[in-house]
Structures are given as structure tokens and as C-alpha cells.
PDB file of N, CA and C in Angstrom:
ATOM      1  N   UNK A   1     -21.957  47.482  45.324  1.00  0.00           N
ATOM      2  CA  UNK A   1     -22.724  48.167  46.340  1.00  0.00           C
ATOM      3  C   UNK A   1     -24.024  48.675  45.737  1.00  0.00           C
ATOM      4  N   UNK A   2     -24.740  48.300  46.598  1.00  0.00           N
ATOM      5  CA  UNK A   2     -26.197  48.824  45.883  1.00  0.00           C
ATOM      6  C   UNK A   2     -26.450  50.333  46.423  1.00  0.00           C
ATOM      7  N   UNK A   3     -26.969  51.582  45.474  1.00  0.00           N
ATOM      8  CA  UNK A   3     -27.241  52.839  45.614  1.00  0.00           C
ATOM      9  C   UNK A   3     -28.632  52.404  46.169  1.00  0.00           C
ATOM     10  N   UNK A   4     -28.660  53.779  47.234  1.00  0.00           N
ATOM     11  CA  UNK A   4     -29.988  54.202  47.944  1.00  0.00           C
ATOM     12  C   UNK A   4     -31.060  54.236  47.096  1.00  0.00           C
ATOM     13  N   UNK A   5     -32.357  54.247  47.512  1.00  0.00           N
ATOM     14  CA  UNK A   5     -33.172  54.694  46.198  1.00  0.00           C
ATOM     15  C   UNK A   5     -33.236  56.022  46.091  1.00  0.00           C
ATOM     16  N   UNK A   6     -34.147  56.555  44.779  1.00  0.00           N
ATOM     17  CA  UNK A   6     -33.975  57.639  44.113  1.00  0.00           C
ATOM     18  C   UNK A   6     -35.216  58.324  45.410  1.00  0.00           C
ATOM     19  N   UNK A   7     -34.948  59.849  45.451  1.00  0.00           N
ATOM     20  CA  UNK A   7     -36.027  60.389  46.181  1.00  0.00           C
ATOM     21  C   UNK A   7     -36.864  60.619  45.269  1.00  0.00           C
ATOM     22  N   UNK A   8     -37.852  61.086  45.882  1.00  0.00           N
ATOM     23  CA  UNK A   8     -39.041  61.601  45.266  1.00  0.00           C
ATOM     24  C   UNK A   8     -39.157  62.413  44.138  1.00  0.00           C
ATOM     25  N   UNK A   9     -37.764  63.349  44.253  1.00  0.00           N
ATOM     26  CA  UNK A   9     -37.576  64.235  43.424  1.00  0.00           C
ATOM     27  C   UNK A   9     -37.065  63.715  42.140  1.00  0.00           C
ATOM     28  N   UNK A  10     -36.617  62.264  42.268  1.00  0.00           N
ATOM     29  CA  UNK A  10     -36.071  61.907  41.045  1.00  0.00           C
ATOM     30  C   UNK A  10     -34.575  61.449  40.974  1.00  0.00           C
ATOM     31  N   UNK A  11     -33.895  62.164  41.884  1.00  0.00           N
ATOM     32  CA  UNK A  11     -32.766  62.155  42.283  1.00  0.00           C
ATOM     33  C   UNK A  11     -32.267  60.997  42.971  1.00  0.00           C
ATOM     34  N   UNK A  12     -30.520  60.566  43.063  1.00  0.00           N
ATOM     35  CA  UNK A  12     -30.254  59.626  44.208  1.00  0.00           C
ATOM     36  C   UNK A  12     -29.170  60.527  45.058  1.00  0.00           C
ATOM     37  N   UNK A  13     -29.632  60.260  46.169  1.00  0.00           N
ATOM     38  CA  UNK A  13     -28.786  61.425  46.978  1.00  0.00           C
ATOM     39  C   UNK A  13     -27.415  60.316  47.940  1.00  0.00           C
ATOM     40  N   UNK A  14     -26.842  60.904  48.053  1.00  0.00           N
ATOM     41  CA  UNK A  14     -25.704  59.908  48.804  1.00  0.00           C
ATOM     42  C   UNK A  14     -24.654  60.840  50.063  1.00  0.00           C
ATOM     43  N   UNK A  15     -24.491  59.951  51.570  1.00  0.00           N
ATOM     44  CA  UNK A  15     -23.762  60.651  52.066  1.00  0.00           C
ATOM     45  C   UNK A  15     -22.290  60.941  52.084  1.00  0.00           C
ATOM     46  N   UNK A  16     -21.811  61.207  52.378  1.00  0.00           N
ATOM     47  CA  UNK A  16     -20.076  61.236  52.295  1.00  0.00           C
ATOM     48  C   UNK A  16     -19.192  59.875  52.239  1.00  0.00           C
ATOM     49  N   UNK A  17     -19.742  59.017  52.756  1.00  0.00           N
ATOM     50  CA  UNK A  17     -19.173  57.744  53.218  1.00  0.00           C
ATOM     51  C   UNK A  17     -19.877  57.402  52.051  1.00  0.00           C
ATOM     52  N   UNK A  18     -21.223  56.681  51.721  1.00  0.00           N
ATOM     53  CA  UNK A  18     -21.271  56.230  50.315  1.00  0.00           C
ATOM     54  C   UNK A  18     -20.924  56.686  48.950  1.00  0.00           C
ATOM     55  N   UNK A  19     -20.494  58.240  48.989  1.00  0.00           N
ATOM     56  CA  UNK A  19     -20.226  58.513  48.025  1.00  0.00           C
ATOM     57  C   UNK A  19     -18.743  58.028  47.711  1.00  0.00           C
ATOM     58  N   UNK A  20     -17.732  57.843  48.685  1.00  0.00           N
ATOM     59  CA  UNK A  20     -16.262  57.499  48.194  1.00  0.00           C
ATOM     60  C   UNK A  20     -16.554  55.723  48.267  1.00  0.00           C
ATOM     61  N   UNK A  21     -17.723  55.185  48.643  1.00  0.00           N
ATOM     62  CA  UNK A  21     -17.645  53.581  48.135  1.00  0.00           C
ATOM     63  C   UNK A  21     -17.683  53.398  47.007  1.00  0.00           C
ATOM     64  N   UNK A  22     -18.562  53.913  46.749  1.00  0.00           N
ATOM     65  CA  UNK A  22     -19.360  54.165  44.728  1.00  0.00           C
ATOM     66  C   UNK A  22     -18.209  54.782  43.986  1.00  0.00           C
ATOM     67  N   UNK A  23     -17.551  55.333  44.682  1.00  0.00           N
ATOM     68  CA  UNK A  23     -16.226  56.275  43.535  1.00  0.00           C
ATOM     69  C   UNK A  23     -14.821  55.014  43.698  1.00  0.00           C
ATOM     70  N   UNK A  24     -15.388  54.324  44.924  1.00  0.00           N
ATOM     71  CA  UNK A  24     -13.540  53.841  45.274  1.00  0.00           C
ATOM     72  C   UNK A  24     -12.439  54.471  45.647  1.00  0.00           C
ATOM     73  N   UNK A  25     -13.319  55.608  46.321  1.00  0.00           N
ATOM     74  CA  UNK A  25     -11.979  56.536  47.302  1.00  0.00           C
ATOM     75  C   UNK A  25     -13.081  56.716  48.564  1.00  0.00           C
ATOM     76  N   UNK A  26     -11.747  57.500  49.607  1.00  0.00           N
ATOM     77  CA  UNK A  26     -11.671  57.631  50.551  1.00  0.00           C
ATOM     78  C   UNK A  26     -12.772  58.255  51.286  1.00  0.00           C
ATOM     79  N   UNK A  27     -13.195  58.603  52.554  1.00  0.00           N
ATOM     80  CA  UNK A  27     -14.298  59.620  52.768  1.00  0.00           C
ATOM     81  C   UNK A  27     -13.961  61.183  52.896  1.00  0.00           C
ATOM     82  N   UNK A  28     -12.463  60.579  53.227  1.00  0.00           N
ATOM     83  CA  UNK A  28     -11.725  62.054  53.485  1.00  0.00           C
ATOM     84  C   UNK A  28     -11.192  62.904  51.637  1.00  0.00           C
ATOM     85  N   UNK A  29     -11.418  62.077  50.436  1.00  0.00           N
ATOM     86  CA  UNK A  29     -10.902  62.440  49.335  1.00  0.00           C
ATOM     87  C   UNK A  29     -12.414  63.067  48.915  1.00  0.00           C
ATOM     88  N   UNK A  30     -13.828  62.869  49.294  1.00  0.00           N
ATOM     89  CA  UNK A  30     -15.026  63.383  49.275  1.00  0.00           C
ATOM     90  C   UNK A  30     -14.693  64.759  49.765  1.00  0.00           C
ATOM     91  N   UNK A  31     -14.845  64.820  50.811  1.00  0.00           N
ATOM     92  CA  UNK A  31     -14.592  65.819  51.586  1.00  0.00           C
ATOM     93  C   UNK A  31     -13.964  67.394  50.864  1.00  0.00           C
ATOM     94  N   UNK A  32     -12.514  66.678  50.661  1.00  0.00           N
ATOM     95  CA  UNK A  32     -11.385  67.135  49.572  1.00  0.00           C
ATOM     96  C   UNK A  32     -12.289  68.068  48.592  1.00  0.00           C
ATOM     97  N   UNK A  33     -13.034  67.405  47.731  1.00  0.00           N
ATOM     98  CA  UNK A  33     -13.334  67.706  46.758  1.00  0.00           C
ATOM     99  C   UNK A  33     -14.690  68.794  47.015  1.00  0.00           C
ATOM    100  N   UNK A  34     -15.066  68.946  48.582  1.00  0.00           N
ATOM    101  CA  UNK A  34     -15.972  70.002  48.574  1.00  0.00           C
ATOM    102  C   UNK A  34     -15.386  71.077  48.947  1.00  0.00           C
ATOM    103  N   UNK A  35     -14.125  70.404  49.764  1.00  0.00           N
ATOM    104  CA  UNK A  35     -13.142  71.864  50.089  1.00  0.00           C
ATOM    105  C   UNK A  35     -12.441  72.638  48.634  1.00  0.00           C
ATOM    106  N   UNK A  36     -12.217  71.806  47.823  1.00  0.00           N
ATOM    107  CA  UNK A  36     -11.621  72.478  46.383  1.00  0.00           C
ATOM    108  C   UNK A  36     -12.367  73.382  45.656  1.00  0.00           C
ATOM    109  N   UNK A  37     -14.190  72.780  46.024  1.00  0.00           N
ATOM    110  CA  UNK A  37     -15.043  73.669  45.126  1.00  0.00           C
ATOM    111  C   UNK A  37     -15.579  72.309  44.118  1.00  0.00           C
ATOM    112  N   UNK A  38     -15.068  71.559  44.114  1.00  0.00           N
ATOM    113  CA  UNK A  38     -15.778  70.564  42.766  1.00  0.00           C
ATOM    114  C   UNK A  38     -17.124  69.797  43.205  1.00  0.00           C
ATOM    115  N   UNK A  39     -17.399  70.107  44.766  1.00  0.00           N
ATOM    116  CA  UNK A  39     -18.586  69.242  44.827  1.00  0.00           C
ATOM    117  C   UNK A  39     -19.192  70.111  45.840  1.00  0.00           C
ATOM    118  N   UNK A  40     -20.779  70.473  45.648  1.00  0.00           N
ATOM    119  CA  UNK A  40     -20.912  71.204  47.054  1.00  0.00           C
ATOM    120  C   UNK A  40     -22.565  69.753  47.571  1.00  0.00           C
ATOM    121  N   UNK A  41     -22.840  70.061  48.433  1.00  0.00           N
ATOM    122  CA  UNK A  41     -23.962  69.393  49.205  1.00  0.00           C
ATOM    123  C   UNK A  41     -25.133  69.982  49.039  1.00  0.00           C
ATOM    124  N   UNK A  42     -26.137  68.854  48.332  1.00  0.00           N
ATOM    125  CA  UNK A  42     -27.239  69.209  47.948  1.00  0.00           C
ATOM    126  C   UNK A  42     -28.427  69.598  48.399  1.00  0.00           C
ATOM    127  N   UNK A  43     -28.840  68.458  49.675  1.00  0.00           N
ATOM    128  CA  UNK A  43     -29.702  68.452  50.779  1.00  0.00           C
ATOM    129  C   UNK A  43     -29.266  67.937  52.051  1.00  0.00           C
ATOM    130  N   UNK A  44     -28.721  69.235  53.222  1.00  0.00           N
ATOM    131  CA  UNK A  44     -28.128  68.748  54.115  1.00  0.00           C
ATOM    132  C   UNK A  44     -26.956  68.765  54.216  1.00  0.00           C
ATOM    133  N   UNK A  45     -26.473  67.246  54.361  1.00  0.00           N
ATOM    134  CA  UNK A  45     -25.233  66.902  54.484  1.00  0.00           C
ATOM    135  C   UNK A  45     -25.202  65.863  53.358  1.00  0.00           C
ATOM    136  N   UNK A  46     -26.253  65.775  52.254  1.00  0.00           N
ATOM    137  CA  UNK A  46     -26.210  65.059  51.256  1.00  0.00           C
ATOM    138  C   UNK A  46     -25.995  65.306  49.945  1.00  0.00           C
ATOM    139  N   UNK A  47     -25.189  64.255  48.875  1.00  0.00           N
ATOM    140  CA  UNK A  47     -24.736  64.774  47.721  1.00  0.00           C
ATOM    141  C   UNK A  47     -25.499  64.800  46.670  1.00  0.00           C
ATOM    142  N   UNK A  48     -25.345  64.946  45.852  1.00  0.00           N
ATOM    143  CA  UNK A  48     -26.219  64.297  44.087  1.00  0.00           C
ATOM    144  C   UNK A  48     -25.591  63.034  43.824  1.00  0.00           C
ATOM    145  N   UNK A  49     -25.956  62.267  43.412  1.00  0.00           N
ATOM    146  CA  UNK A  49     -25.004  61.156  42.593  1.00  0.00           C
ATOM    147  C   UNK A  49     -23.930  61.776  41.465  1.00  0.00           C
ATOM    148  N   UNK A  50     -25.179  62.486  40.434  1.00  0.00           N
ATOM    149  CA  UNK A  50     -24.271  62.969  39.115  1.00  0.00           C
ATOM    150  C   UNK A  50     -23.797  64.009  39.435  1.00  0.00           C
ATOM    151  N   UNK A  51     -23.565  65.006  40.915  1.00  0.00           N
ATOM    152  CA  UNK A  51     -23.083  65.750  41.138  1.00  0.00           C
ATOM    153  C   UNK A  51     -21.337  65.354  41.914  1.00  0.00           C
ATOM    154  N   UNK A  52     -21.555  64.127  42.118  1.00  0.00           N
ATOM    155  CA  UNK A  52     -20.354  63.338  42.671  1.00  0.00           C
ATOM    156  C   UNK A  52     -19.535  62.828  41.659  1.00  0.00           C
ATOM    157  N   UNK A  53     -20.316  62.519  40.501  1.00  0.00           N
ATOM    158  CA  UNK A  53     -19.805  62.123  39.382  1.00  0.00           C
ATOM    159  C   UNK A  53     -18.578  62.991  38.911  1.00  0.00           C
ATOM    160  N   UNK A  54     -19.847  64.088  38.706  1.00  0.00           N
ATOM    161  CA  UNK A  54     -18.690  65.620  38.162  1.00  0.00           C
ATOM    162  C   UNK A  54     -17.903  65.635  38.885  1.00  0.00           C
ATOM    163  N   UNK A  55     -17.615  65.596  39.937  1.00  0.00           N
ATOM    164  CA  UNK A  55     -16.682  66.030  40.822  1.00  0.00           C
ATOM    165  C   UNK A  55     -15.484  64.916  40.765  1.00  0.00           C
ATOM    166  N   UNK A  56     -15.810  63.690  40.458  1.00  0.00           N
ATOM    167  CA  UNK A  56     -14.521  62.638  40.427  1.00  0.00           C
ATOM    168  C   UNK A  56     -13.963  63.190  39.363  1.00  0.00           C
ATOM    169  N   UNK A  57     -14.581  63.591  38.124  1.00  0.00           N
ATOM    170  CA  UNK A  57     -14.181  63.599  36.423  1.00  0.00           C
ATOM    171  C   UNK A  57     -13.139  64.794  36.993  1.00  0.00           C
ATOM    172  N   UNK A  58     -13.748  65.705  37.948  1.00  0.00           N
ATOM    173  CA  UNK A  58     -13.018  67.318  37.746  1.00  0.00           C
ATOM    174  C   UNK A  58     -11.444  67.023  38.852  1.00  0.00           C
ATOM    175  N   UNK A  59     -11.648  65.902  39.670  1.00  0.00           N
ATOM    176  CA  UNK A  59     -10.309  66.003  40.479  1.00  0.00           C
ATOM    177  C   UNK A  59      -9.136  65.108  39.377  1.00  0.00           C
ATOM    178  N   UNK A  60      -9.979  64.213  38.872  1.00  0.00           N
ATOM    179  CA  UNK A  60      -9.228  63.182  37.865  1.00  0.00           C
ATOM    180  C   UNK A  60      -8.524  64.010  37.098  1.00  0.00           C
ATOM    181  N   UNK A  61      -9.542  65.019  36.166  1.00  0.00           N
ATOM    182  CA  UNK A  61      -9.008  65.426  35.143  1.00  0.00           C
ATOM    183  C   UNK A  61      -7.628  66.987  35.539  1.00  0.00           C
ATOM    184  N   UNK A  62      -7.666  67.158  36.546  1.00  0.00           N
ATOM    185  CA  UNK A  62      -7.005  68.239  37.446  1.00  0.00           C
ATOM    186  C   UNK A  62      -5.617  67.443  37.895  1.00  0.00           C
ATOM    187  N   UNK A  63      -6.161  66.250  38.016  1.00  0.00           N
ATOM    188  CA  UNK A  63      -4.779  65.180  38.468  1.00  0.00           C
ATOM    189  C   UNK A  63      -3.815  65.164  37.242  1.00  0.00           C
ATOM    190  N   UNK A  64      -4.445  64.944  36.455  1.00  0.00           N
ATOM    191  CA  UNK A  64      -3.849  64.583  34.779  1.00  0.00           C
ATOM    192  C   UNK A  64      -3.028  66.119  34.349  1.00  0.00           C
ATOM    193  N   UNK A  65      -3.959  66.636  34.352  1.00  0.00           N
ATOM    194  CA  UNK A  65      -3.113  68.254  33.913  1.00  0.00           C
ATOM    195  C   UNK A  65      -1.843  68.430  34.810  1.00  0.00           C
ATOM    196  N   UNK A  66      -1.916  68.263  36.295  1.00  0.00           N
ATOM    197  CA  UNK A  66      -0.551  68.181  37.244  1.00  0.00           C
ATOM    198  C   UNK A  66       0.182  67.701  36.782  1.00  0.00           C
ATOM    199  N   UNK A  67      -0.366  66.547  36.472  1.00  0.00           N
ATOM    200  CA  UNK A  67       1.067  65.578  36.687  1.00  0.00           C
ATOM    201  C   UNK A  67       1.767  65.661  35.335  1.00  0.00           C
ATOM    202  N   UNK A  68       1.281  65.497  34.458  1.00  0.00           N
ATOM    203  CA  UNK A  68       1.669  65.510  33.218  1.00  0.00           C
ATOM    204  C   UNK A  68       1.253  63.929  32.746  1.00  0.00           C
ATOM    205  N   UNK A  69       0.976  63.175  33.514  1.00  0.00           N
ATOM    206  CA  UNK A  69       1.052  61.984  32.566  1.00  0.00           C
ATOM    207  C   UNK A  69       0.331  61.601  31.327  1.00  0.00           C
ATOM    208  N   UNK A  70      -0.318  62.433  30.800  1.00  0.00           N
ATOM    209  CA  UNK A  70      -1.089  62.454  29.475  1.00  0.00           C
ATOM    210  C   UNK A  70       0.407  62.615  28.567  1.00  0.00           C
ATOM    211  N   UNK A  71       0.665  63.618  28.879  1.00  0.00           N
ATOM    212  CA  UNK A  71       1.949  63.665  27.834  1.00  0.00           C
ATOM    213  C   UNK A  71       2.959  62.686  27.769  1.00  0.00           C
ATOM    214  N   UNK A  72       3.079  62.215  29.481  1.00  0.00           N
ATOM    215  CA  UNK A  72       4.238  61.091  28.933  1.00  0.00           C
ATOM    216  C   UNK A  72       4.008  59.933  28.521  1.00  0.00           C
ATOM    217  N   UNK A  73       2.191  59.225  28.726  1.00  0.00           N
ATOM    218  CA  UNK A  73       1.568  58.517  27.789  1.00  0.00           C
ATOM    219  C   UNK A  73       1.941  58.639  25.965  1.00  0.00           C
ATOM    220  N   UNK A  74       1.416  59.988  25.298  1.00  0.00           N
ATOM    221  CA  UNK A  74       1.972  60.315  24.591  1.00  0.00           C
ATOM    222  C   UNK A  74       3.283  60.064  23.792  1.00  0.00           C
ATOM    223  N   UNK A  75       3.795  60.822  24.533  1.00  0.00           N
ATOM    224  CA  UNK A  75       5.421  60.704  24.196  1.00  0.00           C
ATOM    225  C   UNK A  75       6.503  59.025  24.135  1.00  0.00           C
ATOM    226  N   UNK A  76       5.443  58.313  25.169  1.00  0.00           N
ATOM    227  CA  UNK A  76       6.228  57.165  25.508  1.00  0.00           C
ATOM    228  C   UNK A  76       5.537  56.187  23.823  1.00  0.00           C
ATOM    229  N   UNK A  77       4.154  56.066  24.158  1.00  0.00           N
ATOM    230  CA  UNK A  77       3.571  55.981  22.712  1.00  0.00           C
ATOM    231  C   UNK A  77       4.467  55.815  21.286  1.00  0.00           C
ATOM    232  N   UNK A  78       4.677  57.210  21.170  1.00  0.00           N
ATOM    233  CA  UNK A  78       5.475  57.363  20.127  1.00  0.00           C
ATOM    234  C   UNK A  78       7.196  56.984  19.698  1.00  0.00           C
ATOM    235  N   UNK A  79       7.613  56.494  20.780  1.00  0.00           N
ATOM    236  CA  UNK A  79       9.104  56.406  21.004  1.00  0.00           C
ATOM    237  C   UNK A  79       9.233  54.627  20.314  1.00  0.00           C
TER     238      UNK A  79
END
């Protein structure tokens, strides 16, 4: 998928719907992630790119701590 161009400011801004194409999730898992706090809206109803970024790394890495599967990576690893 090709990104919008950059605005003026330098920036690439993206709406809700392109931002979960570019991530490979949902529009409603976008959403998610402004209701949690990991992503807020930059101009409008529009995102940052690298502000969408952060926000995949912070649900990912929030997923990982839940679940545990780092450890049972780990653990299985070593067995």
C-alpha cells in the first residue's frame, strides 16, 4: 500500500482506516489503541505515522507481558 504524501510540515499523517492497513490490523484495533491511551490524534481525526508506529510497539509489547509468551519462548528454548 502506498502512504499518503508527507504534509507540508514534514509529517505523513494517516486516517484510522489507513492506519490498520499499514499495521495489518483492524480499524476497530486503531481505535482500541486510542481508547487505551497509546495513540492519540494529531490533526483532526488524523494520526502521525511514527505516532502509530509507537502505538503498535506499545499494544504488542503489552500483549507479550500478558500473555507470558516471552517466557514460554524461553523456557521451551531451553528444554
Amino acid at each position: 500500500m502506498l502512504l499518503p504524501d508527507e504534509a507540508p510540515d514534514g509529517e505523513t499523517y494517516l486516517t484510522n482506516g489507513q492506519a490498520a492497513k499499514v499495521f495489518g490490523v483492524a480499524p476497530s484495533t486503531v481505535s482500541t489503541w486510542v481508547r487505551k491511551g497509546y495513540l492519540a490524534r494529531a490533526r483532526g481525526r488524523l494520526f502521525r505515522l511514527s505516532d502509530v508506529a509507537r502505538a503498535e510497539k506499545l499494544a504488542r509489547d503489552a500483549a507479550v507481558r500478558t500473555s507470558g509468551s516471552v517466557k514460554r519462548v524461553i523456557r521451551d528454548a531451553a528444554a
